[in-house]
N, C-alpha and C. Protein backbone atom coordinates (compact mmCIF):
# COMPACT_ATOMS: atom_id res chain seq x y z
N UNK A 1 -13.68 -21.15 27.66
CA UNK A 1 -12.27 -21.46 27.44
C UNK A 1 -12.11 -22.47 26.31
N UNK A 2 -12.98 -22.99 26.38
CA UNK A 2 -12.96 -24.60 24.84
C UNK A 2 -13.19 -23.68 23.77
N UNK A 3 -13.93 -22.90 23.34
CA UNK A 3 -13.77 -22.14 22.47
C UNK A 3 -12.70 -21.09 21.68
N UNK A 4 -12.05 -20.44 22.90
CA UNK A 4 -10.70 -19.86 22.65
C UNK A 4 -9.54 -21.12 22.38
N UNK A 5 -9.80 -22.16 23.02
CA UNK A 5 -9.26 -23.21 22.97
C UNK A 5 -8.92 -23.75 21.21
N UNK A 6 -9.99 -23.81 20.89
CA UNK A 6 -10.12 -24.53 19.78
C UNK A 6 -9.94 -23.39 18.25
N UNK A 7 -10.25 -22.27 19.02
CA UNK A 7 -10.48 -20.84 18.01
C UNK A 7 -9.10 -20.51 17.36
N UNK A 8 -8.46 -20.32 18.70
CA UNK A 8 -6.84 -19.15 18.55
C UNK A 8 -5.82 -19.64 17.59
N UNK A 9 -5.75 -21.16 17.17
CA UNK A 9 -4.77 -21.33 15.93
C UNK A 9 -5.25 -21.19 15.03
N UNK A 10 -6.78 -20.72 14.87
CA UNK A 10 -7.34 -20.31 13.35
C UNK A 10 -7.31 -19.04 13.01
N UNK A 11 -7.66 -18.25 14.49
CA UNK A 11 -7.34 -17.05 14.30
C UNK A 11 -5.77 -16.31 13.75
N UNK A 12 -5.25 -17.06 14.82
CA UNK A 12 -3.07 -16.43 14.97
C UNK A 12 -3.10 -16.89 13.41
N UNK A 13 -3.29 -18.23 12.77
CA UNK A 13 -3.02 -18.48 11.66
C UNK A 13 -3.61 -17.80 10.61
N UNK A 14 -4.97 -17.43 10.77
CA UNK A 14 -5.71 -17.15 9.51
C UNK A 14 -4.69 -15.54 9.75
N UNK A 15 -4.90 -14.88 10.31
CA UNK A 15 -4.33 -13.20 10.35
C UNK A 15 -2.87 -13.65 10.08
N UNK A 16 -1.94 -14.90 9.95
CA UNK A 16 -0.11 -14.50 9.28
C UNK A 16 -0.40 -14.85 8.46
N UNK A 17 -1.64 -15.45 7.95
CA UNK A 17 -1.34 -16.23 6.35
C UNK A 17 -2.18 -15.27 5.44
N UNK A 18 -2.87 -14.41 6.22
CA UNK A 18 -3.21 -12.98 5.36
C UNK A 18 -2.30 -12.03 5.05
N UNK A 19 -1.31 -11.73 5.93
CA UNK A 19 -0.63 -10.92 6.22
C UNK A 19 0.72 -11.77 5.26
N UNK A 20 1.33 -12.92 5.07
CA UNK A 20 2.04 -13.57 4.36
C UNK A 20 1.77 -13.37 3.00
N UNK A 21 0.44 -13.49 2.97
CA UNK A 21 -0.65 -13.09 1.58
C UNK A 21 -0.22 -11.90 0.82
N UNK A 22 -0.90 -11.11 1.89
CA UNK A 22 -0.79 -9.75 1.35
C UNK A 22 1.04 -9.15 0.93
N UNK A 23 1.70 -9.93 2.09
CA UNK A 23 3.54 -9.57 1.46
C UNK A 23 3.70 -9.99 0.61
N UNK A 24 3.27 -11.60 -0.26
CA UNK A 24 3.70 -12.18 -1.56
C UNK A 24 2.96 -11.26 -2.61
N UNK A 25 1.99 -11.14 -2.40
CA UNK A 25 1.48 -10.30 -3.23
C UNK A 25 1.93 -8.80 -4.06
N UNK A 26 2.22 -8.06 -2.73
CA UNK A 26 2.96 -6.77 -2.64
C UNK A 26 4.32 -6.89 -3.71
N UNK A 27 5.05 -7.86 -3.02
CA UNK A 27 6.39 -8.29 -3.96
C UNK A 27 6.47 -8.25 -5.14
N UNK A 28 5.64 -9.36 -5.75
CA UNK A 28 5.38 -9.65 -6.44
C UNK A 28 5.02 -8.39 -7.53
N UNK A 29 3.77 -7.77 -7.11
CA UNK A 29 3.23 -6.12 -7.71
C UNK A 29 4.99 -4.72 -7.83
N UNK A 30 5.68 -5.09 -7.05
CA UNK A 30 6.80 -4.46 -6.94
C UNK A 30 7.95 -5.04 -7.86
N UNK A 31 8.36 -6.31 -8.04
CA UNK A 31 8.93 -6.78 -8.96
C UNK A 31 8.74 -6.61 -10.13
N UNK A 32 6.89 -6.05 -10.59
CA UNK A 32 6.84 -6.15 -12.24
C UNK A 32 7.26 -4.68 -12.16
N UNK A 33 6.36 -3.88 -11.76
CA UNK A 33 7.06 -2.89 -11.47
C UNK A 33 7.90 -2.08 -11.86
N UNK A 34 8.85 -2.52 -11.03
CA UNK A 34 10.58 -1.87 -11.42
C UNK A 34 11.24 -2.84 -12.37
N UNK A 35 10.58 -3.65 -12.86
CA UNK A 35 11.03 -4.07 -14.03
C UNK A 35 10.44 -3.50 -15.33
N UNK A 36 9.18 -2.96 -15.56
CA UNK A 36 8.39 -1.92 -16.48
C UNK A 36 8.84 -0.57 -16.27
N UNK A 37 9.15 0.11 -15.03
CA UNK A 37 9.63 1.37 -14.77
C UNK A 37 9.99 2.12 -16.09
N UNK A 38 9.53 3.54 -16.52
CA UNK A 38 9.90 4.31 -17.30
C UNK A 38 10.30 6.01 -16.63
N UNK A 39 11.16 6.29 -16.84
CA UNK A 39 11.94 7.83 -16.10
C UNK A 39 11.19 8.42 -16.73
N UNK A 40 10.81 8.64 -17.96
CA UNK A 40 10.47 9.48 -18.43
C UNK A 40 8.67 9.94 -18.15
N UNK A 41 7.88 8.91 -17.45
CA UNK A 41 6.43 9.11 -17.27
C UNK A 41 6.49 10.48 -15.89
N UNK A 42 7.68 10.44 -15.19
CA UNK A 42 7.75 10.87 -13.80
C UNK A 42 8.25 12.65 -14.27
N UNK A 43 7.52 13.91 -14.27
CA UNK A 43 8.28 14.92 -14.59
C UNK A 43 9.02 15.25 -13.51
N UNK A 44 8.61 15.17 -11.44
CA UNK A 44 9.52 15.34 -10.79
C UNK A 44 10.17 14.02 -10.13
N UNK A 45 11.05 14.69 -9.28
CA UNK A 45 11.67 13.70 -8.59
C UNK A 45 10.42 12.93 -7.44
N UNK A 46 9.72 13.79 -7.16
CA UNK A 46 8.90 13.92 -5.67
C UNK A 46 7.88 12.69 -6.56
N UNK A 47 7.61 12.87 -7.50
CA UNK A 47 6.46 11.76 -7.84
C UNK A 47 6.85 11.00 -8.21
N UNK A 48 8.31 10.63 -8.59
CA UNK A 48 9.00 8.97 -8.84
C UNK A 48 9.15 8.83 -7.76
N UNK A 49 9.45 9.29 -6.73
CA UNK A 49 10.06 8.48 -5.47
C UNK A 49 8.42 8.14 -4.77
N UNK A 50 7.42 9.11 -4.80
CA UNK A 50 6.41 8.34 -4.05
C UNK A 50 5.78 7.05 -5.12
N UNK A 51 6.08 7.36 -6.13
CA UNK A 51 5.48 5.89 -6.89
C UNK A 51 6.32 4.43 -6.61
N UNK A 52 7.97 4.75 -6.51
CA UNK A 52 8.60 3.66 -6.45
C UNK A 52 8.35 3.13 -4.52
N UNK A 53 8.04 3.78 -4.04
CA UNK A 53 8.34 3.69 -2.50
C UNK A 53 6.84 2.94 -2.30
N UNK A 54 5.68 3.32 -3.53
CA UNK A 54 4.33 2.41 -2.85
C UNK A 54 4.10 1.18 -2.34
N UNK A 55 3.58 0.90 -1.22
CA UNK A 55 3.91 -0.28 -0.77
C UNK A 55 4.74 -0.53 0.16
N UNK A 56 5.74 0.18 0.73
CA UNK A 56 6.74 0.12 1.60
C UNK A 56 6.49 0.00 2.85
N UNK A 57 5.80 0.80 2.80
CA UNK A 57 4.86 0.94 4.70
C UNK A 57 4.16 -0.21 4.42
N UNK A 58 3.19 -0.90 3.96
CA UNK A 58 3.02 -2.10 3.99
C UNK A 58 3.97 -3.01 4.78
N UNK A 59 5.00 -3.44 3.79
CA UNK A 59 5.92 -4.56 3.71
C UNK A 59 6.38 -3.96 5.23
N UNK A 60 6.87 -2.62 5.47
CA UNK A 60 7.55 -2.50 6.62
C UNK A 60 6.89 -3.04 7.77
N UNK A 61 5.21 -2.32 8.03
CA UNK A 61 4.33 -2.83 9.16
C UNK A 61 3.83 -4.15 8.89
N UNK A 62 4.02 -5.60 7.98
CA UNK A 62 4.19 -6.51 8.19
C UNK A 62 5.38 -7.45 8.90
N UNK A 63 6.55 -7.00 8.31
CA UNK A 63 7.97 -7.32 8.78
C UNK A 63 7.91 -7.16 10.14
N UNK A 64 7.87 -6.17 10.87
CA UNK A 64 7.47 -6.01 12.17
C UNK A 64 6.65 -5.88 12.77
N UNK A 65 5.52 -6.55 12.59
CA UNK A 65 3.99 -6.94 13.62
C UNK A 65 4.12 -8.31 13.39
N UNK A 66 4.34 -9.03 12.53
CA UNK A 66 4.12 -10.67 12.35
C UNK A 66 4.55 -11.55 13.42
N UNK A 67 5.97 -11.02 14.18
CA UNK A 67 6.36 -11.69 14.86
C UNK A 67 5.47 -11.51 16.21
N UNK A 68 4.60 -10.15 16.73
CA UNK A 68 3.95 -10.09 17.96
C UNK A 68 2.61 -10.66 17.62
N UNK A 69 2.27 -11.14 16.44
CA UNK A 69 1.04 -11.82 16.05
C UNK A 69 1.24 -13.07 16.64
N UNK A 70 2.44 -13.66 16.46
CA UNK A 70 2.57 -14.78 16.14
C UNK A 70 3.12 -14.92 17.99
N UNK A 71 3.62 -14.19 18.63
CA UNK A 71 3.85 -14.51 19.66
C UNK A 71 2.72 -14.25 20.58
N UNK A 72 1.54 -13.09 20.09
CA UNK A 72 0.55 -13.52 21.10
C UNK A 72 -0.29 -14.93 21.45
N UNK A 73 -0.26 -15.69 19.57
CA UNK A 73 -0.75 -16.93 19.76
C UNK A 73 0.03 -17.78 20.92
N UNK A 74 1.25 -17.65 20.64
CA UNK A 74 1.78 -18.12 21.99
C UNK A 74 1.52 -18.49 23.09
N UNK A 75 1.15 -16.75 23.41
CA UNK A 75 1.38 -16.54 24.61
C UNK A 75 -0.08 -16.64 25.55
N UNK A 76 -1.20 -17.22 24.35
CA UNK A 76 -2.52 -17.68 24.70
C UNK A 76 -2.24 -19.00 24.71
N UNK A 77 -1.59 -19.83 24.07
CA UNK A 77 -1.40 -21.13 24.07
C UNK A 77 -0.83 -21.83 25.16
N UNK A 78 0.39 -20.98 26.10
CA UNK A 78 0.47 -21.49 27.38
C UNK A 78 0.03 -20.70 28.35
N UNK A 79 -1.01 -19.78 27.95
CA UNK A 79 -1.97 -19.64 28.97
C UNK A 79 -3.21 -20.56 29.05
N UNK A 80 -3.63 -21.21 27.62
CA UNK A 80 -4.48 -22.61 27.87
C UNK A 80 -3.70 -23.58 28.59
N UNK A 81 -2.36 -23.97 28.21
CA UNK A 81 -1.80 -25.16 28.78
C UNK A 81 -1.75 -24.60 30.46
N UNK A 82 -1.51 -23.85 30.62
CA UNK A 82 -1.49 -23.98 32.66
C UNK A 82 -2.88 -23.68 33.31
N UNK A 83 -3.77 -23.70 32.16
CA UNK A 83 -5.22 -23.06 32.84
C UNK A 83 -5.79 -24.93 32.78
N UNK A 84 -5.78 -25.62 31.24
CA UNK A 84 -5.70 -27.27 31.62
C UNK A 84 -5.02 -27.43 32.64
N UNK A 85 -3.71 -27.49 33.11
CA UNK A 85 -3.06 -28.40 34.17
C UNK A 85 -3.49 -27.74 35.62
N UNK A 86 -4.06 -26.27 34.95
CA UNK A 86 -5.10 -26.43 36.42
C UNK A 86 -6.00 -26.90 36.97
N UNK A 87 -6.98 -26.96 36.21
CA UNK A 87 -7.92 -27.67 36.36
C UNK A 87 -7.77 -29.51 36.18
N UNK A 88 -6.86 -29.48 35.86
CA UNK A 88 -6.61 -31.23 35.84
C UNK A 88 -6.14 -31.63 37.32
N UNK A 89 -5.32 -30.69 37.89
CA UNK A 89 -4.69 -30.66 39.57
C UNK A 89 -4.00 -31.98 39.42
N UNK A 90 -3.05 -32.25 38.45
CA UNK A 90 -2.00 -33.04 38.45
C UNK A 90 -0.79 -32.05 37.06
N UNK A 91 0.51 -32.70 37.35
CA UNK A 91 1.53 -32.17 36.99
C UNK A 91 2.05 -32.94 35.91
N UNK A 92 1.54 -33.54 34.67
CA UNK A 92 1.98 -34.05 33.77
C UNK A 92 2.63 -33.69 33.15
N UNK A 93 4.01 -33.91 33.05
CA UNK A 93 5.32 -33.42 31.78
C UNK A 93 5.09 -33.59 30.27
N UNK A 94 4.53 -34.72 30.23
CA UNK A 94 4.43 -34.52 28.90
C UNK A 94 3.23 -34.11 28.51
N UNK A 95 2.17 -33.44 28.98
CA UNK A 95 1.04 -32.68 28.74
C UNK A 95 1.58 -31.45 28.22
N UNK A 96 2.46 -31.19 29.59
CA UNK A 96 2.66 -29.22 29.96
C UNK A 96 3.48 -29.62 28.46
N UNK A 97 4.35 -30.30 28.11
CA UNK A 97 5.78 -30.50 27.31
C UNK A 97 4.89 -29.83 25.60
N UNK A 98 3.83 -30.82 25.10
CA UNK A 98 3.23 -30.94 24.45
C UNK A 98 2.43 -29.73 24.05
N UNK A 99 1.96 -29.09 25.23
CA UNK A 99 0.86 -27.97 24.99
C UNK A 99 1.90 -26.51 25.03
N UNK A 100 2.59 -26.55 25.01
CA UNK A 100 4.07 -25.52 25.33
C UNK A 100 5.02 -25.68 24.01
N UNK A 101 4.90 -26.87 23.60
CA UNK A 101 5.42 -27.14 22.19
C UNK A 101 4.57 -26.54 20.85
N UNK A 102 3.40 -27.21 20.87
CA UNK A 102 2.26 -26.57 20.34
C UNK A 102 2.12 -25.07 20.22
N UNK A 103 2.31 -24.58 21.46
CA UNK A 103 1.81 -23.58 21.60
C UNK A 103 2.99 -22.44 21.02
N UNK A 104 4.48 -22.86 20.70
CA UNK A 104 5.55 -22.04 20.08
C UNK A 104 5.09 -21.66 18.54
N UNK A 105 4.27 -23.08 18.20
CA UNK A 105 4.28 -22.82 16.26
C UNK A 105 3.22 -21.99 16.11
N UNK A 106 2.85 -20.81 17.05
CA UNK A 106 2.71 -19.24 16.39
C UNK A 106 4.05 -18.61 16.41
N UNK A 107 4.53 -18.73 17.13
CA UNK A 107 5.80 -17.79 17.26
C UNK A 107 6.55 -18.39 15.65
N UNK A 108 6.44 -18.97 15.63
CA UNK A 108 7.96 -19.87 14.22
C UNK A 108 7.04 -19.58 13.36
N UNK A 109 5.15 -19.57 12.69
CA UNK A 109 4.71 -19.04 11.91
C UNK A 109 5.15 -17.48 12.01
N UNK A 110 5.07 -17.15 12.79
CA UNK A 110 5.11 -15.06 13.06
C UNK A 110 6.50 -14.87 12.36
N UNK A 111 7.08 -15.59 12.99
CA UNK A 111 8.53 -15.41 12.22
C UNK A 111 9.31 -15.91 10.85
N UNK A 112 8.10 -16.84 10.15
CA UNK A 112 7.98 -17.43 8.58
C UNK A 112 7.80 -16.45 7.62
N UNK A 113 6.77 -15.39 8.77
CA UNK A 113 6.55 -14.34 7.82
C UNK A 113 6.94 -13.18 7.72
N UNK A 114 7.66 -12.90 8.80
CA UNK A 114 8.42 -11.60 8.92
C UNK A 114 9.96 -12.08 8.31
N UNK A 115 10.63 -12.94 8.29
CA UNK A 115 12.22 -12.85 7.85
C UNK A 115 12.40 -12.52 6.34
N UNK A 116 11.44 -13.24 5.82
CA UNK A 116 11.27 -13.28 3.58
C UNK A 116 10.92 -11.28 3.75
N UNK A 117 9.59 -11.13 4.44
CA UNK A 117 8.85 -9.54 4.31
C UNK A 117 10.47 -8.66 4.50
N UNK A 118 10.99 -8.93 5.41
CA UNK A 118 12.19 -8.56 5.85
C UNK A 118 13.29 -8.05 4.89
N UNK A 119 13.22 -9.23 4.03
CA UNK A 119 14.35 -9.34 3.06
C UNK A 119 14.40 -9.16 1.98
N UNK A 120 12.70 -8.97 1.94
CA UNK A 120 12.34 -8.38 0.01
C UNK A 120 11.81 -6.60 0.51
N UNK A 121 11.83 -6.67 1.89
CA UNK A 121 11.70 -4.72 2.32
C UNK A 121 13.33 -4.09 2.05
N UNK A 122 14.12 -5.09 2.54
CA UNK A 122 15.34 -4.34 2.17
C UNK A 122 15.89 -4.25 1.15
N UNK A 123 15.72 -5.82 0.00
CA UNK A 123 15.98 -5.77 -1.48
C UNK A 123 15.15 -4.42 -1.57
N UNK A 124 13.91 -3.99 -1.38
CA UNK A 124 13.47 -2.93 -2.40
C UNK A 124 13.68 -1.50 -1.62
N UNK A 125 14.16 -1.44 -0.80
CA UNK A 125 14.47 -0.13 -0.22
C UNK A 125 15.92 -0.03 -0.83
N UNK A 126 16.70 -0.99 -1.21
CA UNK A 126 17.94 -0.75 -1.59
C UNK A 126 17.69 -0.32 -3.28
N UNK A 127 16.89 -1.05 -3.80
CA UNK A 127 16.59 -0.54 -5.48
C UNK A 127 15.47 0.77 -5.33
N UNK A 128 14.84 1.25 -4.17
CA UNK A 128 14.61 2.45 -4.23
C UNK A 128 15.99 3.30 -4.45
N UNK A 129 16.61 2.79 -3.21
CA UNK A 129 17.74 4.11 -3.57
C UNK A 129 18.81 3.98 -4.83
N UNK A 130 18.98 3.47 -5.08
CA UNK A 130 19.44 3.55 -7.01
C UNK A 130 18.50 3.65 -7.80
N UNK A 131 17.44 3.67 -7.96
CA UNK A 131 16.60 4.32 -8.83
C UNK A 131 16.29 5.22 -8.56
N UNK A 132 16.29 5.80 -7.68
CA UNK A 132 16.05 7.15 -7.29
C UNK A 132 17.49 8.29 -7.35
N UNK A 133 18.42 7.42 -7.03
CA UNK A 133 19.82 7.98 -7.73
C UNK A 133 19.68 8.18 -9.43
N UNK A 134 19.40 7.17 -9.91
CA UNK A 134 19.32 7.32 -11.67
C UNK A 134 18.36 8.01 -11.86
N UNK A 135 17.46 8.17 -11.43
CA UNK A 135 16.53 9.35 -11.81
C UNK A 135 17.34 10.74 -11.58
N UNK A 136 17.67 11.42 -10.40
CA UNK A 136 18.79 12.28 -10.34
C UNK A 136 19.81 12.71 -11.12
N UNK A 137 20.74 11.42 -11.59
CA UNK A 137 21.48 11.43 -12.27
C UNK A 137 21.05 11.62 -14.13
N UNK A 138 20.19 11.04 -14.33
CA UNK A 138 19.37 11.35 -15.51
C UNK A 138 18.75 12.90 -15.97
N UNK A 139 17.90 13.29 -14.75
CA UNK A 139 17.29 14.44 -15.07
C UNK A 139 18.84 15.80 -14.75
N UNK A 140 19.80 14.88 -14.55
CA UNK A 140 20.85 16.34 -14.30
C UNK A 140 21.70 16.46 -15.48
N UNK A 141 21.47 15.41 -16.19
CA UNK A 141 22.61 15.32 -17.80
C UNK A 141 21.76 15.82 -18.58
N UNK A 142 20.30 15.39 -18.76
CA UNK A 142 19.60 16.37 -20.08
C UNK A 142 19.21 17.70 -18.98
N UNK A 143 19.25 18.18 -18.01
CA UNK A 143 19.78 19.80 -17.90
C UNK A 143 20.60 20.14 -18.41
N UNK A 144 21.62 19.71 -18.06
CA UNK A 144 23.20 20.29 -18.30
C UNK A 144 23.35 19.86 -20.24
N UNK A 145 23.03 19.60 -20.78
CA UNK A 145 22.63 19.30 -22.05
C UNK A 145 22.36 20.56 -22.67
């Protein structure tokens, strides 16, 4: 138990701050991106939209796993704190208070990293769909041309 004890905020932490990692990163690779974007490299629609969309499932299965990452640390953390106050066989408030406090900042990391993943998945799902409109709209004027 001293081992899981001492282990689980390196673990819960090291896996959101990879996973935080890997979203800044992603962004970041997506921002240059669609700022370099050329219509004209793409001959169909089907291969601009899977090029602009790369990465999405990423950002998406970070946005929503971070927070159960971050709440299993939790939910090991006041399973140490009542497994101590068992074995201590006294009822200290500000122990339980302390180790229950502690034991939330996975949950508020899990959720550091899912709200930003969150909000740069929907910024770019929203500039998927207008670029993927202007592509449409582009390849239908030099038809009709």
């Amino acid at each position: 138990m001293e081992f899981l004890k001492e282990s689980v905020d390196y673990a819960i932490f090291g896996i959101l701050g990879i996973m935080g990692f890997i979203a800044l990163w992603l962004s970041i690779e997506r921002v240059i991106f669609f700022a370099k974007i050329e219509f004209e490299e793409y001959p169909t629609l089907e291969s601009f939209e899977d090029s602009i969309t790369k990465h999405l499932t990423t950002l998406y299965i970070i946005y929503s796993n971070a927070p159960y990452v971050g709440l299993l640390g939790t939910v090991i953390g006041i399973m140490i704190t009542f497994y101590d106050m068992g074995l201590s066989g006294n009822i200290d408030t500000k122990g339980i208070m302390t180790g229950l406090s502690l034991a939330l900042k996975a949950t508020a990391l899990g959720l550091a990293v899912a709200i930003p993943t969150l909000i740069v998945y929907n910024a770019f799902y929203r500039k998927v769909t207008l670029l993927s409109n202007l592509y449409k709209t582009r390849n239908s004027n030099v038809k009709d041309s």
